[in-house]
Protein backbone atom coordinates (compact mmCIF):
# COMPACT_ATOMS: atom_id res chain seq x y z
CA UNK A 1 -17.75 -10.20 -8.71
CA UNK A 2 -15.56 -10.47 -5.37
CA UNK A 3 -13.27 -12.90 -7.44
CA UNK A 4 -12.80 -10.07 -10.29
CA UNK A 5 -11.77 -7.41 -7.23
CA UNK A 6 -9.56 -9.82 -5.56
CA UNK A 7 -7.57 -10.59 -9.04
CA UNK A 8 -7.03 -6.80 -9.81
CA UNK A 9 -5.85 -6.10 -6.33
CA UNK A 10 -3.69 -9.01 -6.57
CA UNK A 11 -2.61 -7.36 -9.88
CA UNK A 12 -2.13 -4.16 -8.58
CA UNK A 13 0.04 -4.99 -5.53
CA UNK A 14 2.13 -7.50 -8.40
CA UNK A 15 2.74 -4.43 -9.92
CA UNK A 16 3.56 -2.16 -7.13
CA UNK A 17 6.14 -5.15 -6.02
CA UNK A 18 7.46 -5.22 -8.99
CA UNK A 19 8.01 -1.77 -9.42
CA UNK A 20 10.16 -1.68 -5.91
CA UNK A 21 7.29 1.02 -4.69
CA UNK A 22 6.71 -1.10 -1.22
CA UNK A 23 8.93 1.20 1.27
CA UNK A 24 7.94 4.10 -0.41
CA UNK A 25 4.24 3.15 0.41
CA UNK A 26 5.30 1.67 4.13
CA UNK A 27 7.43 5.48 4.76
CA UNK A 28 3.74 7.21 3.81
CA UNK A 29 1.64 4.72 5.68
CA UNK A 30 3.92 4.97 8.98
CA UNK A 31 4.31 9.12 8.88
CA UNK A 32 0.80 8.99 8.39
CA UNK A 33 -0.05 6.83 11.07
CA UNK A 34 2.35 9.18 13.40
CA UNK A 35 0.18 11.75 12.42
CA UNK A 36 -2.69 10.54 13.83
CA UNK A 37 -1.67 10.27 16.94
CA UNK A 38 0.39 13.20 17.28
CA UNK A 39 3.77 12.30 17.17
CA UNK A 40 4.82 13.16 14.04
């Protein structure tokens, strides 16, 4: 079972890399991260 979720998140971050979706994920991650503690 842990082998089957490791291969589709493997999958799914292929395809996110592939798609050229990786800064648009790291720009959410980091605004939300300034959010948090309350700098953004």
């Amino acid at each position: 079972m842990r082998i089957v979720i490791f291969l589709a998140a493997l999958l799914t971050l292929a395809c996110g890399i592939l798609q050229q979706q990786q800064l648009g994920v790291l720009r959410k991650a980091s605004t939300i991260c300034l959010e948090c503690i309350g700098i953004g």
